[in-house]
Protein backbone atom coordinates (compact mmCIF):
# COMPACT_ATOMS: atom_id res chain seq x y z
CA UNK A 1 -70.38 23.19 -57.06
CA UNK A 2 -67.66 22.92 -54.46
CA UNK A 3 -66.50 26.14 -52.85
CA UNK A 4 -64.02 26.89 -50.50
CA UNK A 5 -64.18 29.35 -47.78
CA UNK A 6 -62.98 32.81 -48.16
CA UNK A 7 -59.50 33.74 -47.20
CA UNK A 8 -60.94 37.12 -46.40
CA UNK A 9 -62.68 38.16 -43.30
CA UNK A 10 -66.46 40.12 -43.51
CA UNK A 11 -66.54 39.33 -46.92
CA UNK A 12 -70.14 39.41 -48.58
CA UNK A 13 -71.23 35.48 -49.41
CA UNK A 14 -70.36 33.70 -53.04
CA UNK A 15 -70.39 35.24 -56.11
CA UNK A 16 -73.71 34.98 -58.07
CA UNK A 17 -74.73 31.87 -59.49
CA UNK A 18 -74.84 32.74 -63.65
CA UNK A 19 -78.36 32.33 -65.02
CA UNK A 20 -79.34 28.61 -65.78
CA UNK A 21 -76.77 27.06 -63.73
CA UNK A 22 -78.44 25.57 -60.73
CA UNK A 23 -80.92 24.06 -63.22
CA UNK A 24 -77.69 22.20 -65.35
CA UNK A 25 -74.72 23.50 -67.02
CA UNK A 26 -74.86 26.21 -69.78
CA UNK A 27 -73.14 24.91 -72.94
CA UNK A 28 -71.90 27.75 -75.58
CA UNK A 29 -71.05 27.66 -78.74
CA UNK A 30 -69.56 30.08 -80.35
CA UNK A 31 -67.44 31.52 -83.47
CA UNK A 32 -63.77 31.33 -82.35
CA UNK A 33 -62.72 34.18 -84.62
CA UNK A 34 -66.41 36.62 -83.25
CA UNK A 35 -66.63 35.51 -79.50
CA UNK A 36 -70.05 35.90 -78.65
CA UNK A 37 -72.84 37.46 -80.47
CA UNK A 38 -75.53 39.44 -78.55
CA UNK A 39 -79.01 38.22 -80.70
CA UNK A 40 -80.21 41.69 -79.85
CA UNK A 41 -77.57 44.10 -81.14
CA UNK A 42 -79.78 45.68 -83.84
CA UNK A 43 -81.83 47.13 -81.04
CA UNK A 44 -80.35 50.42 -78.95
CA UNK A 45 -79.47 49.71 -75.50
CA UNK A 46 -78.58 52.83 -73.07
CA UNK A 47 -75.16 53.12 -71.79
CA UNK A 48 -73.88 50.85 -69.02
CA UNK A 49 -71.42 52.81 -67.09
CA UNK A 50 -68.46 50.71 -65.53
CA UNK A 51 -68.88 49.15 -61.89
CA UNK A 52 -66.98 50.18 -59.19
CA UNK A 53 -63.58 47.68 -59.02
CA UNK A 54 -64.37 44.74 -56.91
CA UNK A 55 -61.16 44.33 -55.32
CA UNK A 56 -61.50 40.98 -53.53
CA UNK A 57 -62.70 39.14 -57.13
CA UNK A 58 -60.13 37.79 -59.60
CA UNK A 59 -60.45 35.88 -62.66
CA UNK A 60 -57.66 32.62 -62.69
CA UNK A 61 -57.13 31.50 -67.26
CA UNK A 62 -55.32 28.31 -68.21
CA UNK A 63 -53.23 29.17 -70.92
CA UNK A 64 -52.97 26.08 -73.45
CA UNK A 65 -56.07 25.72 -75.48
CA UNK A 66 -57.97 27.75 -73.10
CA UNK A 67 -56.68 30.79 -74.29
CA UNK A 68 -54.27 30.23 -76.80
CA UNK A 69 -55.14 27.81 -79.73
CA UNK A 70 -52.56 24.84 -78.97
CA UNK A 71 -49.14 24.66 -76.97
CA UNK A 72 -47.90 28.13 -75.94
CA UNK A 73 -44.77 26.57 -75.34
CA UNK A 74 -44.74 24.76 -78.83
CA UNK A 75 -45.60 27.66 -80.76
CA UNK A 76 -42.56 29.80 -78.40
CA UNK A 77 -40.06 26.65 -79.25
CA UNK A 78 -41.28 26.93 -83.21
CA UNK A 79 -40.16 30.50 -82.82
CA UNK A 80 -37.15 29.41 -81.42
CA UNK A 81 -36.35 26.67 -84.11
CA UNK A 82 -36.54 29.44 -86.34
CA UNK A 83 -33.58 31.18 -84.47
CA UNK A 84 -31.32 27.93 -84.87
CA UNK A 85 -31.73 27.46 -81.26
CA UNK A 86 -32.22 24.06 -81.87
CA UNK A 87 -33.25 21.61 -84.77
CA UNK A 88 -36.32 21.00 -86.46
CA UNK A 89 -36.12 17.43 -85.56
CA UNK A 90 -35.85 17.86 -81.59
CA UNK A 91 -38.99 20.29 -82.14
CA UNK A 92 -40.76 17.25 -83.79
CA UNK A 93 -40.46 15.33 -80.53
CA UNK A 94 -40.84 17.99 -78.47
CA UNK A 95 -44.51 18.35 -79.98
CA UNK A 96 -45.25 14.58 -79.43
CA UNK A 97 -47.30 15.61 -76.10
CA UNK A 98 -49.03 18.00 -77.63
CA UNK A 99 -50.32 16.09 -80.60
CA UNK A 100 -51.13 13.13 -78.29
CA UNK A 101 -53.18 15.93 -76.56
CA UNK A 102 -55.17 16.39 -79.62
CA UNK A 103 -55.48 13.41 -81.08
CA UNK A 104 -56.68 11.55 -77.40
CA UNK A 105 -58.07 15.10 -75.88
CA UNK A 106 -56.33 14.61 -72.64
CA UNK A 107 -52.90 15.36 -71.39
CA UNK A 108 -51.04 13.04 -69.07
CA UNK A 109 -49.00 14.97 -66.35
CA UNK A 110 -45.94 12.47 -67.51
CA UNK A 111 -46.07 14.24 -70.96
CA UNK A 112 -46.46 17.62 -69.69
CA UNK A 113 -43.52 17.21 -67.20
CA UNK A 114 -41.22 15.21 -69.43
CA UNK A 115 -42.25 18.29 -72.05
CA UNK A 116 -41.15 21.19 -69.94
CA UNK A 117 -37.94 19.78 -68.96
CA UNK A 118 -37.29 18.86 -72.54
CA UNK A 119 -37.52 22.84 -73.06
CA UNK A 120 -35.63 23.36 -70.33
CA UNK A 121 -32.71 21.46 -71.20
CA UNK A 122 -32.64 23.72 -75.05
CA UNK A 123 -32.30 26.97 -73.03
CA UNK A 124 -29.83 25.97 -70.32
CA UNK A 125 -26.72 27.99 -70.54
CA UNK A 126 -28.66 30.98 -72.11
CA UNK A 127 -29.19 34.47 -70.83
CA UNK A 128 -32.60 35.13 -69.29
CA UNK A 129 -33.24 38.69 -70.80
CA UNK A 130 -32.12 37.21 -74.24
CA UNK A 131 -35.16 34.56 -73.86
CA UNK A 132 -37.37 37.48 -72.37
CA UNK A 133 -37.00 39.55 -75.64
CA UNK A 134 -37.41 36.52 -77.88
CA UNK A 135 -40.66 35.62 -75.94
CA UNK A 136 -41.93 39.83 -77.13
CA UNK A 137 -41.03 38.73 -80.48
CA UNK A 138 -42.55 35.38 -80.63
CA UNK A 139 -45.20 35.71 -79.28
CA UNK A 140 -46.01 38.80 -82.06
CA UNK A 141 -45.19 36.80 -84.64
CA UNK A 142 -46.66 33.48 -83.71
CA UNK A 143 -49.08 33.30 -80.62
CA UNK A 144 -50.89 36.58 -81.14
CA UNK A 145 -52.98 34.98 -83.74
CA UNK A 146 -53.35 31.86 -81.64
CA UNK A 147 -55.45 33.77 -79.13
CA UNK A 148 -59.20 32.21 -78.71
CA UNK A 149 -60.86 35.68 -78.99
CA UNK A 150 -64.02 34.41 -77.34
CA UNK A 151 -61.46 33.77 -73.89
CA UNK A 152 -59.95 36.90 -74.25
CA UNK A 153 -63.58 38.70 -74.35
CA UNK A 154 -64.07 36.94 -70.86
CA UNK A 155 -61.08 38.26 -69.69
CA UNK A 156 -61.59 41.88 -70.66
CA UNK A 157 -65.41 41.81 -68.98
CA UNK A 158 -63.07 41.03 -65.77
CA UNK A 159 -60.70 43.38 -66.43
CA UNK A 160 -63.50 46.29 -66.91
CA UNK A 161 -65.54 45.08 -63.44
CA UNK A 162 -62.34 46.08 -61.72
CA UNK A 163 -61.25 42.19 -61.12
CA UNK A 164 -57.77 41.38 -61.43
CA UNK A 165 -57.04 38.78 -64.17
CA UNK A 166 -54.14 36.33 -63.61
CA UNK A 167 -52.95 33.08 -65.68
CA UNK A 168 -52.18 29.93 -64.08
CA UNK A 169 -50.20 27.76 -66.61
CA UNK A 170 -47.17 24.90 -66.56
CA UNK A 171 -45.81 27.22 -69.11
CA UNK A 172 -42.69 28.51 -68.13
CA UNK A 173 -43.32 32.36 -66.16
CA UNK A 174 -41.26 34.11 -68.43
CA UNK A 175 -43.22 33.02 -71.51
CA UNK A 176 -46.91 33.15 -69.54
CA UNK A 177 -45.77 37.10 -68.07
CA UNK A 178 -45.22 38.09 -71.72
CA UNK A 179 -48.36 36.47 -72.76
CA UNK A 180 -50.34 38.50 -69.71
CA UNK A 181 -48.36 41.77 -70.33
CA UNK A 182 -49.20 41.62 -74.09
CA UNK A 183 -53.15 40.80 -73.19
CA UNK A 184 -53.29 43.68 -69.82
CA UNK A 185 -53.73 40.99 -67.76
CA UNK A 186 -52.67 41.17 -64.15
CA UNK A 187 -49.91 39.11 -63.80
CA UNK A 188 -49.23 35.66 -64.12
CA UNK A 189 -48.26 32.22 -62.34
CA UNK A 190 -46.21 29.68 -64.32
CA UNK A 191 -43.49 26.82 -64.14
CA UNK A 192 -40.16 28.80 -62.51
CA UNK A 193 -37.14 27.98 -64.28
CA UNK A 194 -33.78 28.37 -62.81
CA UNK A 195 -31.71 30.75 -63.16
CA UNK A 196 -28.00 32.13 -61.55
CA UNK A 197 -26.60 35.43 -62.38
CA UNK A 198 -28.96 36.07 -64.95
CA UNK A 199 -28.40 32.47 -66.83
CA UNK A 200 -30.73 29.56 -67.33
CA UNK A 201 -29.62 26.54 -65.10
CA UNK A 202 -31.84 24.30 -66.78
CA UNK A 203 -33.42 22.94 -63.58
CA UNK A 204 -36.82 23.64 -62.41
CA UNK A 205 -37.40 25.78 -59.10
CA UNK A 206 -39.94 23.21 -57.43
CA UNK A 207 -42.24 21.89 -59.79
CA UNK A 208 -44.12 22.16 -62.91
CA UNK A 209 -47.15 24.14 -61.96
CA UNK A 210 -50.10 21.74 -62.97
CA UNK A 211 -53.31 20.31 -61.33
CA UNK A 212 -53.22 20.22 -57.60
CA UNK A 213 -50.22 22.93 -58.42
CA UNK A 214 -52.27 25.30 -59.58
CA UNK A 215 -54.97 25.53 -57.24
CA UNK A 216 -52.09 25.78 -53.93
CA UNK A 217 -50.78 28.53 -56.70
CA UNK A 218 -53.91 30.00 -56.60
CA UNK A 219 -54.90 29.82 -52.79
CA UNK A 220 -51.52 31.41 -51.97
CA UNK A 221 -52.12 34.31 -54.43
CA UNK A 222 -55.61 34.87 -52.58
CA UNK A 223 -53.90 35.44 -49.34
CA UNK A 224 -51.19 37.60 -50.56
CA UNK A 225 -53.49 40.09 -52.51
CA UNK A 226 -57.13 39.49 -50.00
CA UNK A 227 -58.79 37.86 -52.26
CA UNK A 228 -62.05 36.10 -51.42
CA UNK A 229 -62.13 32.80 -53.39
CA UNK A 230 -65.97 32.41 -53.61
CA UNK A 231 -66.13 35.49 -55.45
CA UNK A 232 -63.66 34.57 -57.81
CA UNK A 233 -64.14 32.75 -61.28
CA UNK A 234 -61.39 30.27 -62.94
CA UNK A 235 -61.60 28.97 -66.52
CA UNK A 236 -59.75 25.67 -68.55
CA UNK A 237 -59.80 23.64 -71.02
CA UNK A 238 -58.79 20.15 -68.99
CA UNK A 239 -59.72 18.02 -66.32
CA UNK A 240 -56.63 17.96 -64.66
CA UNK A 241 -57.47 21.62 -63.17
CA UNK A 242 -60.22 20.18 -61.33
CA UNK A 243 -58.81 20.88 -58.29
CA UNK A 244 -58.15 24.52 -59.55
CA UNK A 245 -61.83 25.34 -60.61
CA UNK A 246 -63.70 23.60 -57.71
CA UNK A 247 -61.58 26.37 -55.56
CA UNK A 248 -63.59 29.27 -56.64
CA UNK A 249 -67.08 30.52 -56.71
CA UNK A 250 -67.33 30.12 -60.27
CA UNK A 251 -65.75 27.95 -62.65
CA UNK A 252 -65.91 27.61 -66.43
CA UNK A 253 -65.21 24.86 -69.01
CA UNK A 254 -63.65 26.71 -72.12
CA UNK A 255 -63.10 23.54 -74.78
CA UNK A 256 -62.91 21.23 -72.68
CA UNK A 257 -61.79 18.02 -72.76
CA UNK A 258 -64.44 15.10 -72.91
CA UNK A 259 -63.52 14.60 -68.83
CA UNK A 260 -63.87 18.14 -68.23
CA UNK A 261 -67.05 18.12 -69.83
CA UNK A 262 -68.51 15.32 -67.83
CA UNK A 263 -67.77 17.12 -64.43
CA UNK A 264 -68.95 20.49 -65.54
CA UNK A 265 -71.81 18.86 -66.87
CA UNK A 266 -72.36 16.88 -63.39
CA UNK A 267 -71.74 20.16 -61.06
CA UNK A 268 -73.62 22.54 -63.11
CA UNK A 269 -70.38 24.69 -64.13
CA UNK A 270 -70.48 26.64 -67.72
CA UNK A 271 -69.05 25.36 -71.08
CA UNK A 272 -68.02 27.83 -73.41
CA UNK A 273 -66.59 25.95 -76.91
CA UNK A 274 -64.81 28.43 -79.69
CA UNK A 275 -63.36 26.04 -81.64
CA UNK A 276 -64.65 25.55 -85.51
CA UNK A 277 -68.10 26.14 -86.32
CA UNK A 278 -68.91 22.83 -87.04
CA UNK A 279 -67.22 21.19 -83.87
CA UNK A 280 -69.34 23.99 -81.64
CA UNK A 281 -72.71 23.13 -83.20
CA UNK A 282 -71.69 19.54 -82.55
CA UNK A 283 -71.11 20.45 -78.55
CA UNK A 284 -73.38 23.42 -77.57
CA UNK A 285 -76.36 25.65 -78.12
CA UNK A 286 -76.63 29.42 -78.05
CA UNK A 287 -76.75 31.09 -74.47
CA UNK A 288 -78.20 34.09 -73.57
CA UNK A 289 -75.53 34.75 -71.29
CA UNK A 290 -73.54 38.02 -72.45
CA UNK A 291 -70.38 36.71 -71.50
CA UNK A 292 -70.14 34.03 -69.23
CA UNK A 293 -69.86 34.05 -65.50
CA UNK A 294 -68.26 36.40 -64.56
CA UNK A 295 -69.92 37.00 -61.06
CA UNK A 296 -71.27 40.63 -59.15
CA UNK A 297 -71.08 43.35 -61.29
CA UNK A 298 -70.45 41.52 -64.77
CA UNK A 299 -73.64 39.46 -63.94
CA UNK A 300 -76.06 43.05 -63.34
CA UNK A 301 -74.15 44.29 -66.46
CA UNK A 302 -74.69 41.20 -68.59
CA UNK A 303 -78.04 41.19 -67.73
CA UNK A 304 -78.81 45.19 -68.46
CA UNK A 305 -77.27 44.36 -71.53
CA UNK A 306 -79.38 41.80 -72.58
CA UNK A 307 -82.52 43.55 -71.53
């Protein structure tokens, strides 16, 4: 798998290889509502105690259908529709990229971009901390139960090696810091949108943070907290994070696309699946991975656990 070299100096070499991997990817499928079972759980295994944090690893989560089930933005403009921010009818084409997404299983850059703007243009003119508190509200009463649970598991294993965990999303930042604050994530990067004196403008600042986007997003963030990017993991859903994924040491397919699959497939990467039951069978078999590849210390605890 590509790797890049570290941004940090006397750094110890790449971040372990997860079990299986340099023989072919690791396909896993997996109850979206459990996460991952361990096959040995009726049998008592002595206390792991936590790793010391590994302060130059971080963890880099795609938001849309890597984490959350769907549009994040969709399911914060449904909230919004519900508000009379705007009509049912301009949410109906508002959704058009994402159903093309599911219906095809790719997105196209041109829908994504044309998307965001379109939900820029329904919250020009409003105040930011007005959207901020609707996002808290929203996202308890909509995208909460839209989390993949199996995603969030990975990103807890991070959080207890002492990694830091950040999204990396075209969803705008206000909506993707709510969804990391909510989670105990890090922090996140997202699509900036505009604002004077505390009002939405209804332009972008720079662009919509997707595919080659993400990974400068991510390369920048390495430098600014001395982070060495061979002993960091990223995770998505879609092929047009490529360029994101082959940054790091390790990188993870979580429902991927059918392109996505092809390249982890080709460069060995992990593919985790927790949609239905019936479309994981259909994809992947068990693993005996406990949580995916996570790198370091999560790879010496995964393994004590499944001893």
């Amino acid at each position: 798998m590509p790797e890049s070299s570290p941004v940090t100096a006397d750094e110890p070499t790449g971040t372990p290889v997860p079990s299986g991997a340099a023989d072919g990817p690791v396909e896993v499928a997996a109850d979206p509502d459990q996460g991952d079972q361990d096959s040995g759980a009726d049998e008592p295994t002595a206390p792991v105690l936590p790793p010391p944090p590994d302060l130059t690893a971080a963890a880099f989560f795609d938001v849309d259908n890597t984490l959350v089930h769907g549009s994040s933005l969709v399911h914060f403009a449904r909230g919004l529709a519900a508000r009379d921010y705007f009509k049912y009818s301009d949410l109906a084409r508002f959704a058009y990229a994402q159903a093309k997404f599911q219906v095809t299983g790719k997105e196209n850059s041109d829908d994504v971009a044309a998307g965001r703007r379109k939900a820029l243009s329904f919250i020009e003119g409003r105040q930011t901390a007005e959207l901020e508190a609707l996002g808290d509200e929203i996202y308890d009463e909509i995208i909460a139960d839209k989390i993949w649970q199996g995603t969030r598991a990975l990103a807890q294993m991070h959080l207890d090696a002492g990694q830091q965990v950040w999204l990396v999303t075209a969803t705008p930042m206000e909506l993707a810091q709510t969804i990391a604050r909510k989670l105990g994530l890090t922090g996140a990067l997202g699509t900036i949108a505009e604002s004077v004196d505390g009002v939405f403008t209804g332009r972008l600042v720079g662009d919509i943070l997707h595919g080659v986007g993400k990974a400068h997003a991510v390369r920048q963030l390495a430098i600014r907290e001395g982070l060495n990017l061979r002993r960091c993991t990223a995770y998505s859903d879609s092929f047009n994070d490529v360029p994101m994924l082959s940054l790091v040491g390790t990188a993870v397919a979580i429902n991927p696309d059918a392109a996505l699959r092809d390249v982890a497939r080709e460069r060995g990467w992990e593919i985790r699946d927790f949609r239905t039951a019936r479309k994981a069978a259909r994809i992947g078999v068990p693993s005996a991975l406990a949580l995916g590849a996570v790198g370091g210390a999560l790879a010496a605890m995964a393994s004590r656990k499944g001893n």
